[in-house]
N, C-alpha and C. Protein backbone atom coordinates (compact mmCIF):
# COMPACT_ATOMS: atom_id res chain seq x y z
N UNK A 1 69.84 65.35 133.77
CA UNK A 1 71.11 64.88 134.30
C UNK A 1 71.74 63.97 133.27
N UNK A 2 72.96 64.23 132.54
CA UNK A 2 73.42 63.62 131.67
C UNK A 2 74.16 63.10 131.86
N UNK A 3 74.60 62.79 133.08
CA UNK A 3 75.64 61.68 133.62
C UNK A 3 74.98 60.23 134.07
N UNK A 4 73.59 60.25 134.10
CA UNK A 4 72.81 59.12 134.61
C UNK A 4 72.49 58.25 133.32
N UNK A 5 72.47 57.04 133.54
CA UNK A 5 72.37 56.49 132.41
C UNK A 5 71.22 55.18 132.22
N UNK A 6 70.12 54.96 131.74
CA UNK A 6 69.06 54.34 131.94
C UNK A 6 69.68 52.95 130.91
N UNK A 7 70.00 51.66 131.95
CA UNK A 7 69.94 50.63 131.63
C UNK A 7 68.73 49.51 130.98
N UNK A 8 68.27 49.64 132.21
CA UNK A 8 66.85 49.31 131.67
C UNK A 8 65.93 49.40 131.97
N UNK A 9 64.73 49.31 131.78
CA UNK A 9 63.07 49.51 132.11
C UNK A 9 61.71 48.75 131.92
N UNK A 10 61.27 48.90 132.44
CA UNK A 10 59.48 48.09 132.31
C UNK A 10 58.74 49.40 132.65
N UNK A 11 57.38 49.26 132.23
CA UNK A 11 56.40 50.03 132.26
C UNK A 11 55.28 49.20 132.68
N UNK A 12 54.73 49.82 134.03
CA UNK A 12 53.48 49.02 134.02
C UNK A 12 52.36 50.11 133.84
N UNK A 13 51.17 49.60 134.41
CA UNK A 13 49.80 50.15 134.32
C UNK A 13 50.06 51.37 134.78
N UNK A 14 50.46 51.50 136.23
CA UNK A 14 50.44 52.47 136.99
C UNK A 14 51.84 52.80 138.32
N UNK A 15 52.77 52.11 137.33
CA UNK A 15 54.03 52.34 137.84
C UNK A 15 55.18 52.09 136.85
N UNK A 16 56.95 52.47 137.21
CA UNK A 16 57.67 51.70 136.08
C UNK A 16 58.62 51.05 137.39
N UNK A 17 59.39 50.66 136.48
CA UNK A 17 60.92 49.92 137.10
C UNK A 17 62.14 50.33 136.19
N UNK A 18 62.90 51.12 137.13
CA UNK A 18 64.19 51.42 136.14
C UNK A 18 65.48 51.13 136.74
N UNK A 19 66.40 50.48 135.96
CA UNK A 19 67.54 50.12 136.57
C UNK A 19 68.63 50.98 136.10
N UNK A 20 69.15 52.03 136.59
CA UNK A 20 69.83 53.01 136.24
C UNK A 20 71.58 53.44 136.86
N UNK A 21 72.17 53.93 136.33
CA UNK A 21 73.62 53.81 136.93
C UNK A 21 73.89 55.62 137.04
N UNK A 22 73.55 55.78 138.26
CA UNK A 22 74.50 56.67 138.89
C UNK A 22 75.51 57.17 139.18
N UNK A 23 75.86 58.08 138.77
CA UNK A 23 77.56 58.13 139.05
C UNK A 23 77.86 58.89 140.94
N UNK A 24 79.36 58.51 141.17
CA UNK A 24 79.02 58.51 142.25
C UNK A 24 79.13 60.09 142.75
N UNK A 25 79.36 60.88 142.35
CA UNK A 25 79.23 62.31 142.51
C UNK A 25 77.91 63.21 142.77
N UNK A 26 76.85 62.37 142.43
CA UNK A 26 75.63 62.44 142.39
C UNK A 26 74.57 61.52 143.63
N UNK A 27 74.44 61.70 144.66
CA UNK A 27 73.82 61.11 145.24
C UNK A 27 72.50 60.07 145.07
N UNK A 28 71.70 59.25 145.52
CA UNK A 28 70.50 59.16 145.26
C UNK A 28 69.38 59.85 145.29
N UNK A 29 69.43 60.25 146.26
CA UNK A 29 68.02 61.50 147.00
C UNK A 29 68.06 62.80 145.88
N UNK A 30 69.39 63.30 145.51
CA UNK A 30 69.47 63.99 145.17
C UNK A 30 69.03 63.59 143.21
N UNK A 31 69.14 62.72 142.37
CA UNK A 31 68.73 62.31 141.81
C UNK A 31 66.99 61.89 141.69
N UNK A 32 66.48 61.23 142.66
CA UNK A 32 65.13 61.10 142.86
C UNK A 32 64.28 62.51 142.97
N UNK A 33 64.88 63.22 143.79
CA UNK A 33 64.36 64.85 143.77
C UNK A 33 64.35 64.87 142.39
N UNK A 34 65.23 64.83 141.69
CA UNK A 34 65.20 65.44 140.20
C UNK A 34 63.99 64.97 139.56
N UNK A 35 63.76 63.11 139.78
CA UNK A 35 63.04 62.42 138.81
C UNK A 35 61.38 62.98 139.32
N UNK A 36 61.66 62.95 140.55
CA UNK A 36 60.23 63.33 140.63
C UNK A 36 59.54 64.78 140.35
N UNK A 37 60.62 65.32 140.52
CA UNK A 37 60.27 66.82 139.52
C UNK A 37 59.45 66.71 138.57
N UNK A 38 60.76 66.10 137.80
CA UNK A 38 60.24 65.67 136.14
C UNK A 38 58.98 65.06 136.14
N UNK A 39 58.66 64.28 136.94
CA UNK A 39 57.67 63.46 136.78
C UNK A 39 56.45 64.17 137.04
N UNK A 40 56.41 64.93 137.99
CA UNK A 40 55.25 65.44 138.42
C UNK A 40 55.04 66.77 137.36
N UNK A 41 55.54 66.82 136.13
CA UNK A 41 55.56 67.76 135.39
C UNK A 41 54.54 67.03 134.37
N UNK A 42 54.20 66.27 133.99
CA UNK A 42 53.61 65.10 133.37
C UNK A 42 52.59 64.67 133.09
């Protein structure tokens, strides 16, 4: 998704924190579906 834009981040042990800007055309849920896609690809 190239409209999302990763402000900022931490990484921990066994989690992260990302503060990210959404645009509003794009829902949340519908974004998180995406990340966890990705993620679970990993």
């Amino acid at each position: 998704m190239k409209q999302v834009k990763l402000i900022d981040g931490r990484v921990c042990i066994d989690h992260i924190h990302m503060y990210i800007a959404i645009p509003p055309k794009i829902s949340v849920s519908e974004f998180m579906s995406y990340l966890k896609g990705k993620s679970a690809l990993m």
